[in-house]
PDB file of N, CA and C in Angstrom:
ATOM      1  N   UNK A   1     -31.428  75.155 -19.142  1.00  0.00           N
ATOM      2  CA  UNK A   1     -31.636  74.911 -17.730  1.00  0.00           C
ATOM      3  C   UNK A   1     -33.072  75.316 -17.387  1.00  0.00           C
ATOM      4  N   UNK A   2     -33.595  74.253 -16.775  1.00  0.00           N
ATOM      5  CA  UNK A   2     -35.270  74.559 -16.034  1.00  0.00           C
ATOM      6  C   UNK A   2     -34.939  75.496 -15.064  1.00  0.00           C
ATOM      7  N   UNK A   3     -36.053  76.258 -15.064  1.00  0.00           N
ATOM      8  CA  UNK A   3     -36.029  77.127 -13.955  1.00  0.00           C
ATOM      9  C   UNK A   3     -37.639  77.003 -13.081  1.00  0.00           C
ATOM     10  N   UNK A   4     -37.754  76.540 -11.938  1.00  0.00           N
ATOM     11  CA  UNK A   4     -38.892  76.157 -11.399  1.00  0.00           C
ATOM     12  C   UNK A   4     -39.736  77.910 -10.709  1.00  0.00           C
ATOM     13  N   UNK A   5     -40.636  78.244 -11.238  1.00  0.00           N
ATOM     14  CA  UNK A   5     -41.610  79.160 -10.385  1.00  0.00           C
ATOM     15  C   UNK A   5     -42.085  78.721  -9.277  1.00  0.00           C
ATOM     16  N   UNK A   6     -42.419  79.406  -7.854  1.00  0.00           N
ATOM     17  CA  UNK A   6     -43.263  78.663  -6.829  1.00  0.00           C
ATOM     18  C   UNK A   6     -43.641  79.924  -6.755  1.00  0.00           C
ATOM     19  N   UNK A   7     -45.244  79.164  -6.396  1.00  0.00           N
ATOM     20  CA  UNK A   7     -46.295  80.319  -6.084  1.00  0.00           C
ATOM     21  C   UNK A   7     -46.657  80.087  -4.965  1.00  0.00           C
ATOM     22  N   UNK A   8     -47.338  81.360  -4.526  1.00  0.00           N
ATOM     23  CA  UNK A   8     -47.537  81.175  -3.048  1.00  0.00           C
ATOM     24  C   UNK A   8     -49.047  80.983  -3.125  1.00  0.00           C
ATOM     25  N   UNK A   9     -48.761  80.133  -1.614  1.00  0.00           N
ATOM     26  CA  UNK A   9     -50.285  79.332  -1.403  1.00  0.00           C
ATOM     27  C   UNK A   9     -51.413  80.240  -1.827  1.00  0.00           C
ATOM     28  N   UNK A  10     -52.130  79.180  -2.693  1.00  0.00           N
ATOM     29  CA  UNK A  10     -53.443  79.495  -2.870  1.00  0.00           C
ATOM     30  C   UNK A  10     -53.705  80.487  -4.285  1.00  0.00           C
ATOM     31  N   UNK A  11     -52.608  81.179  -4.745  1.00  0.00           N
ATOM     32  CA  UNK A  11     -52.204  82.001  -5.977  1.00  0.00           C
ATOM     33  C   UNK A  11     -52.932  81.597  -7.145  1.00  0.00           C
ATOM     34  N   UNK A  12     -52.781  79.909  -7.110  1.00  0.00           N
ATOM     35  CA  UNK A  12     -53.283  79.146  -8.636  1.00  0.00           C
ATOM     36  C   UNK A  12     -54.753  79.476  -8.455  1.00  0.00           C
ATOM     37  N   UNK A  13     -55.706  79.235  -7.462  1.00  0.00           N
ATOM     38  CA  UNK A  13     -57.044  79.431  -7.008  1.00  0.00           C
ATOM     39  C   UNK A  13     -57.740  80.173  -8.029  1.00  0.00           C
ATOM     40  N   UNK A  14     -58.761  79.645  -8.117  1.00  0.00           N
ATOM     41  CA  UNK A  14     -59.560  80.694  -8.374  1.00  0.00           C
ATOM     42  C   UNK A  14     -60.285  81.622  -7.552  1.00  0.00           C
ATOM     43  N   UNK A  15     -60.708  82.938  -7.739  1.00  0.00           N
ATOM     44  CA  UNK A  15     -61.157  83.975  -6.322  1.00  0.00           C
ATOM     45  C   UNK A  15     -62.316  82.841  -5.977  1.00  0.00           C
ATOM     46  N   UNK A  16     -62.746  83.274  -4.710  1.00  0.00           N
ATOM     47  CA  UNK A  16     -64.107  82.539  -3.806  1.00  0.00           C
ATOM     48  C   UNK A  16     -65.361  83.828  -4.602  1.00  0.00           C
ATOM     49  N   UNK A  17     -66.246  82.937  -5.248  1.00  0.00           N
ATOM     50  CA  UNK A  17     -67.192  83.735  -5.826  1.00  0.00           C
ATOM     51  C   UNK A  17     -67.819  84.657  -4.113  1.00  0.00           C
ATOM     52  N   UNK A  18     -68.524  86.146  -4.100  1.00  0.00           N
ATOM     53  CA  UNK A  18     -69.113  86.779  -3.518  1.00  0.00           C
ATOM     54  C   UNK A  18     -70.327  85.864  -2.910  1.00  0.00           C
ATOM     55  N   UNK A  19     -71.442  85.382  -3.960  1.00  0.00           N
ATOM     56  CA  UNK A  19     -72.522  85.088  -3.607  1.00  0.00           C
ATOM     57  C   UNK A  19     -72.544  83.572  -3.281  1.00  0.00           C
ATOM     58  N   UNK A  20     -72.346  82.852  -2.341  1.00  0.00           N
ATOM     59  CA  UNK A  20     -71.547  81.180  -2.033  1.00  0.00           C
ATOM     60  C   UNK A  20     -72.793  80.872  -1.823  1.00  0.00           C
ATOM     61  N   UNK A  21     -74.091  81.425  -1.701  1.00  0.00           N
ATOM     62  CA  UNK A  21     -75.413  80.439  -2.051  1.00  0.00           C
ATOM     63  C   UNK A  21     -76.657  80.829  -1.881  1.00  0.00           C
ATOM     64  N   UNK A  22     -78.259  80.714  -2.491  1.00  0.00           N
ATOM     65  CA  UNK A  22     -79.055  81.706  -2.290  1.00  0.00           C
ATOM     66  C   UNK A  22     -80.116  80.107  -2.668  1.00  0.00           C
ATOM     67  N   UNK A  23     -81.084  80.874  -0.915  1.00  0.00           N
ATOM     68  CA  UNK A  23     -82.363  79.504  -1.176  1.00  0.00           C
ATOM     69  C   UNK A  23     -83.635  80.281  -0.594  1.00  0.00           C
ATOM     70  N   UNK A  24     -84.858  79.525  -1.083  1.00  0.00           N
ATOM     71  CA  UNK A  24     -85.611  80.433  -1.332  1.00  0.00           C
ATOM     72  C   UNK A  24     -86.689  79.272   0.076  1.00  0.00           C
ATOM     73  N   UNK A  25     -87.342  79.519   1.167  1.00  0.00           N
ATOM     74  CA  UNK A  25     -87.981  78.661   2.138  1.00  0.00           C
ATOM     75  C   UNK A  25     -89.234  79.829   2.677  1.00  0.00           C
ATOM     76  N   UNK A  26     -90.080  79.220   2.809  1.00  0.00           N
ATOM     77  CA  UNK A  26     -90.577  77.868   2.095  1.00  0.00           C
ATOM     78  C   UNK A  26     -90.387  77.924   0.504  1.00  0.00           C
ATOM     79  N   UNK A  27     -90.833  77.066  -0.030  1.00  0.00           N
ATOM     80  CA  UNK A  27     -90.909  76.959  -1.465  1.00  0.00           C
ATOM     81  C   UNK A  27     -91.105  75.818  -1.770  1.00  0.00           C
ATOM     82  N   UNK A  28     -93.078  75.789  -2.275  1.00  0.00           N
ATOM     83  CA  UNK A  28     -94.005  76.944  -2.714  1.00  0.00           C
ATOM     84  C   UNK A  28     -94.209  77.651  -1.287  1.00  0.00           C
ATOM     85  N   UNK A  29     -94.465  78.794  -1.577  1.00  0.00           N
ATOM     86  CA  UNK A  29     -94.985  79.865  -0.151  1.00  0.00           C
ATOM     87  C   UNK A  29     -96.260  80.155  -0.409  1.00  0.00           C
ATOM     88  N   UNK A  30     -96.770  80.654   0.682  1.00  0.00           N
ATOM     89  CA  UNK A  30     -98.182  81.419   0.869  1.00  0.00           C
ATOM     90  C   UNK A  30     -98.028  81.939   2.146  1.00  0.00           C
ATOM     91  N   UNK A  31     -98.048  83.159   2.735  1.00  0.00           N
ATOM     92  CA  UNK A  31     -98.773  84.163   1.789  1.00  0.00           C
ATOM     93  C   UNK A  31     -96.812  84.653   1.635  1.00  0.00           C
ATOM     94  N   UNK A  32     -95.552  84.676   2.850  1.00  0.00           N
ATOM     95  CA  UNK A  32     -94.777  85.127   2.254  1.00  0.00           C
ATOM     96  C   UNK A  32     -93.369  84.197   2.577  1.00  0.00           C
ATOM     97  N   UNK A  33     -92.188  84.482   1.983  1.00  0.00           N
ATOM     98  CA  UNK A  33     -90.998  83.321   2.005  1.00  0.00           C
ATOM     99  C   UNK A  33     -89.816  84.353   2.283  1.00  0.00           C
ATOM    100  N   UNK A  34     -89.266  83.898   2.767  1.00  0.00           N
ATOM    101  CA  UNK A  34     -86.970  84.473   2.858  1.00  0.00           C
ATOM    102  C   UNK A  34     -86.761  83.688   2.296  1.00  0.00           C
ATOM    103  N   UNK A  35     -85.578  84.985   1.389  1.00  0.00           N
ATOM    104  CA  UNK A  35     -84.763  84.536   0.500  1.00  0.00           C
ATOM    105  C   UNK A  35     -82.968  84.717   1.056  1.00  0.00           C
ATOM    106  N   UNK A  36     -82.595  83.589   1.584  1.00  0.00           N
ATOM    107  CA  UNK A  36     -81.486  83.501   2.212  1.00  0.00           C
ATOM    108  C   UNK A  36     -79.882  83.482   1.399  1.00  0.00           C
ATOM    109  N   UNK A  37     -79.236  84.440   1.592  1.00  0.00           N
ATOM    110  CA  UNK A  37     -78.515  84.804   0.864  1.00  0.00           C
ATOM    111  C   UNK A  37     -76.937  84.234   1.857  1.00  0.00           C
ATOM    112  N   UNK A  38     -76.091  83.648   0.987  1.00  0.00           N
ATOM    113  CA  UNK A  38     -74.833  83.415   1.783  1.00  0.00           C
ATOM    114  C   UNK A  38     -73.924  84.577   0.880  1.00  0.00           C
ATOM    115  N   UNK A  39     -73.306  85.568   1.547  1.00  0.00           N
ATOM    116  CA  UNK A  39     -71.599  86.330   1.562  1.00  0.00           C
ATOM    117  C   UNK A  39     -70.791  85.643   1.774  1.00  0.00           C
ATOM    118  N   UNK A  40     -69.711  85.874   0.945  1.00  0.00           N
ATOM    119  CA  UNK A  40     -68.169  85.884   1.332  1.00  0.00           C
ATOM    120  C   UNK A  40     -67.511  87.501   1.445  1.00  0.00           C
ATOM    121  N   UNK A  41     -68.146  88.249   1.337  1.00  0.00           N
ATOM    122  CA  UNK A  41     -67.504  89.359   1.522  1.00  0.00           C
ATOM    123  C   UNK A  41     -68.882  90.485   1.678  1.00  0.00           C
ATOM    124  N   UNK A  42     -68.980  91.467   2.649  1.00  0.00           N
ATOM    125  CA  UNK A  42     -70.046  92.594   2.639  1.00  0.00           C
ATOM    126  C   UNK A  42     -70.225  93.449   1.786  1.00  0.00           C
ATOM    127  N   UNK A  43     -70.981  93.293   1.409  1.00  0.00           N
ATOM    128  CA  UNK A  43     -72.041  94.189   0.418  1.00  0.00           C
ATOM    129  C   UNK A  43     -73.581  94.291   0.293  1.00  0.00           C
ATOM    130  N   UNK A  44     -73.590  95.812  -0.891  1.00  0.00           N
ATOM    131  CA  UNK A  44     -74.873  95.794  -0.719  1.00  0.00           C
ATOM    132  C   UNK A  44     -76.233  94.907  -1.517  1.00  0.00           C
ATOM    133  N   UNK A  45     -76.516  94.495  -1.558  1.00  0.00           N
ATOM    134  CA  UNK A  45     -77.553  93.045  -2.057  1.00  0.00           C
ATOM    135  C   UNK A  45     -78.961  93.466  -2.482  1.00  0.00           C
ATOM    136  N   UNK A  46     -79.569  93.556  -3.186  1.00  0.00           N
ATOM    137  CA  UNK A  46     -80.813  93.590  -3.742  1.00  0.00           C
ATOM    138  C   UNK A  46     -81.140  92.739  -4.351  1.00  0.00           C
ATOM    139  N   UNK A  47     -82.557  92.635  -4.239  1.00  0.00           N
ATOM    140  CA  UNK A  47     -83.349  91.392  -4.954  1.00  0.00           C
ATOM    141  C   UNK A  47     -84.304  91.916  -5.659  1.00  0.00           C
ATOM    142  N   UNK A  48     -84.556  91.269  -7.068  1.00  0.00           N
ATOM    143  CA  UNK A  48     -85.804  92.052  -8.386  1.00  0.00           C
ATOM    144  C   UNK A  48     -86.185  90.975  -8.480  1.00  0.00           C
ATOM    145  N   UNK A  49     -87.843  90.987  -7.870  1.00  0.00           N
ATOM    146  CA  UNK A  49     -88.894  89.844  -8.467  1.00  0.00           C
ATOM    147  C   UNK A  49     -89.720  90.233  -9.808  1.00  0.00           C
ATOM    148  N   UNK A  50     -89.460  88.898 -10.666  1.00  0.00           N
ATOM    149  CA  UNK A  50     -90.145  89.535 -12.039  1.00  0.00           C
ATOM    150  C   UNK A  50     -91.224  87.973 -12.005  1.00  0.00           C
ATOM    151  N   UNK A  51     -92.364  88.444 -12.322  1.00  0.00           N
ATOM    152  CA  UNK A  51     -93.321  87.279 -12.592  1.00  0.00           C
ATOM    153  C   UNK A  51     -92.589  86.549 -13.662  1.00  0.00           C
ATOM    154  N   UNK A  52     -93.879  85.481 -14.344  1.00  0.00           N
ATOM    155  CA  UNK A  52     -93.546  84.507 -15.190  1.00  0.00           C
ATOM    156  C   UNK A  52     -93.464  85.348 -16.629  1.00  0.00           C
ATOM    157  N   UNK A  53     -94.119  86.152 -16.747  1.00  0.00           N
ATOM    158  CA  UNK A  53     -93.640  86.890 -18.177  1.00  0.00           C
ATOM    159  C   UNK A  53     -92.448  87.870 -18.229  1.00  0.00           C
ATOM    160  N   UNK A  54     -91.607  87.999 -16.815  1.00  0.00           N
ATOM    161  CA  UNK A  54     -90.883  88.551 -17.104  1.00  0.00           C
ATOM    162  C   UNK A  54     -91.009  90.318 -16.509  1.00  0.00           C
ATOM    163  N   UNK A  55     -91.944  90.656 -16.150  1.00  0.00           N
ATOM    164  CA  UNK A  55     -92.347  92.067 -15.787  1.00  0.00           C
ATOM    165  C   UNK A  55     -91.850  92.278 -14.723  1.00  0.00           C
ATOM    166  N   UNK A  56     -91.410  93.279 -14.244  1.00  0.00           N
ATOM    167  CA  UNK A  56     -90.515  93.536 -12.597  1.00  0.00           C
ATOM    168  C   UNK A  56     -91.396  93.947 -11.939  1.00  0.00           C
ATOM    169  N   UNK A  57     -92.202  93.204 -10.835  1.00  0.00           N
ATOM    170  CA  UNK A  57     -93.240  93.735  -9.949  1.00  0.00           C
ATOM    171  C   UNK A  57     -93.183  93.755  -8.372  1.00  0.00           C
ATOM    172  N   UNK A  58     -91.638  93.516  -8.003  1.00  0.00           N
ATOM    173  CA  UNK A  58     -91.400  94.249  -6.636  1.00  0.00           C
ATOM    174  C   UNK A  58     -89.717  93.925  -6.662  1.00  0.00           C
ATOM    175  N   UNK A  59     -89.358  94.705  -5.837  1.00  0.00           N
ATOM    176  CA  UNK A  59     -87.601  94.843  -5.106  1.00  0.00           C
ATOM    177  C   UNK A  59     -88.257  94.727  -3.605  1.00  0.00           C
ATOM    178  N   UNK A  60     -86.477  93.991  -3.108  1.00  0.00           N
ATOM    179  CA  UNK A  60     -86.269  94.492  -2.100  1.00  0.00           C
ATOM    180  C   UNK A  60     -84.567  94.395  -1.965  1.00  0.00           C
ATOM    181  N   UNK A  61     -84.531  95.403  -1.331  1.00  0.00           N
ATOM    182  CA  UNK A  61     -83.485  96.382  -1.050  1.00  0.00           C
ATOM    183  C   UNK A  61     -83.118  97.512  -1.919  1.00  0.00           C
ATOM    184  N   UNK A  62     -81.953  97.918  -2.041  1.00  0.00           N
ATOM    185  CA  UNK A  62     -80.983  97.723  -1.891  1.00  0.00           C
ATOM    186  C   UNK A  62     -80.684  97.749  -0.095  1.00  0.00           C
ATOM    187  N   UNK A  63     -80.018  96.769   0.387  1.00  0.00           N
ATOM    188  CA  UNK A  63     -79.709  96.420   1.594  1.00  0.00           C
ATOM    189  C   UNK A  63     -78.071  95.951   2.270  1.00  0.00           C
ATOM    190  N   UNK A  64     -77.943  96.410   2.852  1.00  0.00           N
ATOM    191  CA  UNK A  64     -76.522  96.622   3.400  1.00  0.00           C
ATOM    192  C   UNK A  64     -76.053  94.864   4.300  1.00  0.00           C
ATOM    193  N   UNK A  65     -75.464  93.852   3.155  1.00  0.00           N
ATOM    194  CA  UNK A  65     -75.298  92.711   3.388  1.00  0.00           C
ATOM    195  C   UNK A  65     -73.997  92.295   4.125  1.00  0.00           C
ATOM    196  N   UNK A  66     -74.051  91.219   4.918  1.00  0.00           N
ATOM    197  CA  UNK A  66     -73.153  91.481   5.621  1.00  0.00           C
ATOM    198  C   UNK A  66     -72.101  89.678   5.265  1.00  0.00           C
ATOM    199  N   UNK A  67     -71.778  89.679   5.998  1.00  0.00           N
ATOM    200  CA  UNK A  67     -70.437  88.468   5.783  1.00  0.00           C
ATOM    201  C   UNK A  67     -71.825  87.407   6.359  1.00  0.00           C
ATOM    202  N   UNK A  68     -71.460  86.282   5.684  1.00  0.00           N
ATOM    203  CA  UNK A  68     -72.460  85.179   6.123  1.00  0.00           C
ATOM    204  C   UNK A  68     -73.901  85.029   5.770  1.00  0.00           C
ATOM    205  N   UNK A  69     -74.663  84.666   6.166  1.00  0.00           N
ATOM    206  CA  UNK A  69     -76.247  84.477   6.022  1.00  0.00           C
ATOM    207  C   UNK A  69     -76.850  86.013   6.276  1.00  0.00           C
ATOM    208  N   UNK A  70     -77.330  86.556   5.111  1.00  0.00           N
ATOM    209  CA  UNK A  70     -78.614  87.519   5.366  1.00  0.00           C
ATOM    210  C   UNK A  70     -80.127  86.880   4.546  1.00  0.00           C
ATOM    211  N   UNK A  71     -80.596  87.099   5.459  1.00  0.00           N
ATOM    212  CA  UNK A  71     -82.380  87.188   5.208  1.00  0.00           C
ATOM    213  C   UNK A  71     -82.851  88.254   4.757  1.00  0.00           C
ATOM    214  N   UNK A  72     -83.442  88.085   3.352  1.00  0.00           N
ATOM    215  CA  UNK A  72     -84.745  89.322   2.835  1.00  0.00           C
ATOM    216  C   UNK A  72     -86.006  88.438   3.112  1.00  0.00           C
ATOM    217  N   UNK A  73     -87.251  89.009   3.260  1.00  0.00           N
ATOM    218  CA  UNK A  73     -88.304  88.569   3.297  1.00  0.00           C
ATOM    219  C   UNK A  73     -89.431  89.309   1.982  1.00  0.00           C
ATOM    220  N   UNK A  74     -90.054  88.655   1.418  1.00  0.00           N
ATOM    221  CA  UNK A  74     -91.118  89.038   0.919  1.00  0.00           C
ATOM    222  C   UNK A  74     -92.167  88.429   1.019  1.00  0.00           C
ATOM    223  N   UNK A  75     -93.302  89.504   1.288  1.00  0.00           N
ATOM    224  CA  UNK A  75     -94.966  89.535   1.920  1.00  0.00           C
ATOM    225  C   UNK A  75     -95.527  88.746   0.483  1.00  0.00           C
ATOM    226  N   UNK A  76     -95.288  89.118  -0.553  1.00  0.00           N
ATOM    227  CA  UNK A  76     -96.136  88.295  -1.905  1.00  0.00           C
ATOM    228  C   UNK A  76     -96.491  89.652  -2.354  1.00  0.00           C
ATOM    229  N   UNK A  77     -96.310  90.622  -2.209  1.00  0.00           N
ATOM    230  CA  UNK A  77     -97.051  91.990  -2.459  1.00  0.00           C
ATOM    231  C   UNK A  77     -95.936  92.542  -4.036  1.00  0.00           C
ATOM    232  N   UNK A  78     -96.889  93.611  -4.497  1.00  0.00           N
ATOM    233  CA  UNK A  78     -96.155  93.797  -6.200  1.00  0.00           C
ATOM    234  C   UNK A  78     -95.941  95.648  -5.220  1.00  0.00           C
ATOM    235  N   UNK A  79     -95.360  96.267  -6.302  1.00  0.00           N
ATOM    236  CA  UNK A  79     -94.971  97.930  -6.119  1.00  0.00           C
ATOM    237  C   UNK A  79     -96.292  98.428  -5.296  1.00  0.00           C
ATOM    238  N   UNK A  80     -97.223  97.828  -6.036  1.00  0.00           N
ATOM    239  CA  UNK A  80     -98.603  99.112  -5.390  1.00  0.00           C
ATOM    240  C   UNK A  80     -99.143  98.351  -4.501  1.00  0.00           C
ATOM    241  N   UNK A  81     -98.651  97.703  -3.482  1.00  0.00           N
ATOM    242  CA  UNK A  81     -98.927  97.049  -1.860  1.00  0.00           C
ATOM    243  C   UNK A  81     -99.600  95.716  -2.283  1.00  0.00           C
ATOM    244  N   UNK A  82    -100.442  95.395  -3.630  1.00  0.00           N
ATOM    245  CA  UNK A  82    -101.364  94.444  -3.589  1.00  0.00           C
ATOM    246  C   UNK A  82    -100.626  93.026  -3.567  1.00  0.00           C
ATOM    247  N   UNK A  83    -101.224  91.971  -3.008  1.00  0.00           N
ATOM    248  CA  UNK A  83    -101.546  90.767  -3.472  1.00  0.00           C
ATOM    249  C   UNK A  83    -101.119  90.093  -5.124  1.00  0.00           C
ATOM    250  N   UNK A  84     -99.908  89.455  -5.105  1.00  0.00           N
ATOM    251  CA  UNK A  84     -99.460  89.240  -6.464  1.00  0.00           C
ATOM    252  C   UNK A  84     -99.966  87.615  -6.602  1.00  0.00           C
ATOM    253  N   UNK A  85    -100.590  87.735  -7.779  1.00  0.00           N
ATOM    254  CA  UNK A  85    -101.215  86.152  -7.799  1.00  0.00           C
ATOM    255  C   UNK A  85    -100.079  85.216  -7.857  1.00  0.00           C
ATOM    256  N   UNK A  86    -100.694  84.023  -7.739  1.00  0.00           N
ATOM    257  CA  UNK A  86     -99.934  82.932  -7.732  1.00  0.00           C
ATOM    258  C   UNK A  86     -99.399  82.609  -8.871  1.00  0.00           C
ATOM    259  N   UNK A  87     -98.917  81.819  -8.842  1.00  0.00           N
ATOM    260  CA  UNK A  87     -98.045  81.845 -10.251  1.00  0.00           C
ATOM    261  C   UNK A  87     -96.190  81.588  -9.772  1.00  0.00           C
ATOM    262  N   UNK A  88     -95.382  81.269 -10.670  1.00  0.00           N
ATOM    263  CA  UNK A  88     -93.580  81.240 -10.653  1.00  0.00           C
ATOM    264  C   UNK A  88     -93.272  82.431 -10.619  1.00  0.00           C
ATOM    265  N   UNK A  89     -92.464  82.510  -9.718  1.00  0.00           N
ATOM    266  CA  UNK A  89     -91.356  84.010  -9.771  1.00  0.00           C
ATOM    267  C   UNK A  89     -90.469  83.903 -10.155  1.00  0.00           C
ATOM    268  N   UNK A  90     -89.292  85.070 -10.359  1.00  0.00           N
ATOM    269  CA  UNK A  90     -88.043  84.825 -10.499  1.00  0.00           C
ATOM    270  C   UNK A  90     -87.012  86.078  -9.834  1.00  0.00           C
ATOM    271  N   UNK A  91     -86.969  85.623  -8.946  1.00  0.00           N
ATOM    272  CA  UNK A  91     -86.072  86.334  -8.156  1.00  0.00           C
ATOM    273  C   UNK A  91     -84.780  86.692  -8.436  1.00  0.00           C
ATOM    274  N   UNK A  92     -84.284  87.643  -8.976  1.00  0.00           N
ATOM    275  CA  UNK A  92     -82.610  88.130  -8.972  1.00  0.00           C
ATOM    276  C   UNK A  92     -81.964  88.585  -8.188  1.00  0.00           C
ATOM    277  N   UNK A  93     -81.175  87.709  -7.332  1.00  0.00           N
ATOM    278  CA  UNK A  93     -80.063  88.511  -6.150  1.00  0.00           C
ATOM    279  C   UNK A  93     -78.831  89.118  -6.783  1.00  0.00           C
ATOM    280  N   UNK A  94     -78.719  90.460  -6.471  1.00  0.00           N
ATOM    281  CA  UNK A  94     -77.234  90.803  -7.228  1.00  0.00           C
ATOM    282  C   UNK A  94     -76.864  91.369  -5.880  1.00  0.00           C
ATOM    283  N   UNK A  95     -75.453  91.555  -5.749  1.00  0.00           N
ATOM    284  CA  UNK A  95     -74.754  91.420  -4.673  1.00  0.00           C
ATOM    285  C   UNK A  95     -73.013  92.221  -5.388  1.00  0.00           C
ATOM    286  N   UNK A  96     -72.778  93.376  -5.175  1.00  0.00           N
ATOM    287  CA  UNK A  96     -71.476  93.557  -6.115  1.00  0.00           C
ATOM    288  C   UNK A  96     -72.062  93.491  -7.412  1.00  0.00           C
ATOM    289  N   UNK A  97     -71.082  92.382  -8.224  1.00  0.00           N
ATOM    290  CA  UNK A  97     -71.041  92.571  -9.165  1.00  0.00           C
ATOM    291  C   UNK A  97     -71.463  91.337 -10.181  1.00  0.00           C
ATOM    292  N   UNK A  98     -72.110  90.573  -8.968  1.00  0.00           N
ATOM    293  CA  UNK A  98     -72.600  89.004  -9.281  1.00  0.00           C
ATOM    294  C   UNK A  98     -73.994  88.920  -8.642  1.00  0.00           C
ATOM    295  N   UNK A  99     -74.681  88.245  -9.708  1.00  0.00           N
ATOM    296  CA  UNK A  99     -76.271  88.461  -9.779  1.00  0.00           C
ATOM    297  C   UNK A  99     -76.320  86.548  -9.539  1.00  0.00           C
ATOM    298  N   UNK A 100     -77.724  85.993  -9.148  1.00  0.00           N
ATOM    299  CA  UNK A 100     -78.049  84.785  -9.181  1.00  0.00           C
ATOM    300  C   UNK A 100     -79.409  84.736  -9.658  1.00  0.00           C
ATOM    301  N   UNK A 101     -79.987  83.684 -10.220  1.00  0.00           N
ATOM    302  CA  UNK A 101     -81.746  83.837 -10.396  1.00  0.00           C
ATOM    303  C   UNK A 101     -82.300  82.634  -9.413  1.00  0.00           C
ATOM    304  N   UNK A 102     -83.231  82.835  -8.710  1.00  0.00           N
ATOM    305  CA  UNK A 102     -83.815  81.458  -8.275  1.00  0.00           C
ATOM    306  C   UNK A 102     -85.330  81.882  -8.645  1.00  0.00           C
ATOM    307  N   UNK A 103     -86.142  80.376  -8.327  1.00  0.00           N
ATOM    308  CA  UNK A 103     -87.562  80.292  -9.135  1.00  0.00           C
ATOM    309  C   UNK A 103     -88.176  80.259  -8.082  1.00  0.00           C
ATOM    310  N   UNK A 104     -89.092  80.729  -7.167  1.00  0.00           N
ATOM    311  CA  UNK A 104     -90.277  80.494  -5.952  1.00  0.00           C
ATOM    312  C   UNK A 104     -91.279  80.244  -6.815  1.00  0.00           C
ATOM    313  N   UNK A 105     -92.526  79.574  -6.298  1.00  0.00           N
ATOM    314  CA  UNK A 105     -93.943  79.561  -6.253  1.00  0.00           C
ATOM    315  C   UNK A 105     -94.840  80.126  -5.289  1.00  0.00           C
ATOM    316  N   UNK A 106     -95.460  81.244  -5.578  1.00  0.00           N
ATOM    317  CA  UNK A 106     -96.330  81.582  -4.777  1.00  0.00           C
ATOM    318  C   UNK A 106     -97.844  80.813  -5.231  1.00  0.00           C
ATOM    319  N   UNK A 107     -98.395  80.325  -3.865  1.00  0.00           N
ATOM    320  CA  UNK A 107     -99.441  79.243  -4.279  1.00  0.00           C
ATOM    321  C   UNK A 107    -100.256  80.187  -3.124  1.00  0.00           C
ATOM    322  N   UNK A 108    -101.840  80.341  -3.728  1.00  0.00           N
ATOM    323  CA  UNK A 108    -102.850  80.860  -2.590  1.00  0.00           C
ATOM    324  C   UNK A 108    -104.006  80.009  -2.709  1.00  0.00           C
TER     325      UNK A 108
END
């Protein structure tokens, strides 16, 4: 004899990922751009810019993210206040326990 399981709505789902979308405007920037972050759930969010070789030459946050659209901004500036040349970035949003990479251009 079959025996039928029913699950309750939505059970089969997979969870709604944390980070539902991250864009980088302008892009290319000069002199600085937001990096717009979409939540599904609040947390705290930081972003690690590493140039094109890879070197980590500014954060921002760690920052207390909230449900929906948050804005970080970055000036173009590295750890020691200066002027980071132009060149591809690579931005890492981690958020929890889920990270994203996006690519900006800073053009001067």
């Amino acid at each position: 004899e079959a025996v039928l399981l029913e699950l309750a709505p939505g059970a089969d789902a997979a969870p709604r990922p944390l980070v539902q979308s991250v864009s980088v405007t302008p892009n290319p920037f000069n002199p600085r751009c937001e990096i717009r972050i979409e939540l599904d759930r609040a947390t705290q969010v930081r972003v690690a810019i590493h140039d094109a070789r890879g070197r980590h030459v500014a954060d921002l946050g760690p920052r207390a993210g909230t449900v929906g659209a948050n804005v970080l901004r970055w000036d173009g500036t590295g750890f020691d206040g200066r002027l980071m040349p132009a060149g591809v970035y690579m931005m890492r949003i981690s958020a929890g326990a889920e990270s994203r990479t996006v690519k900006a251009a800073l053009v001067r």
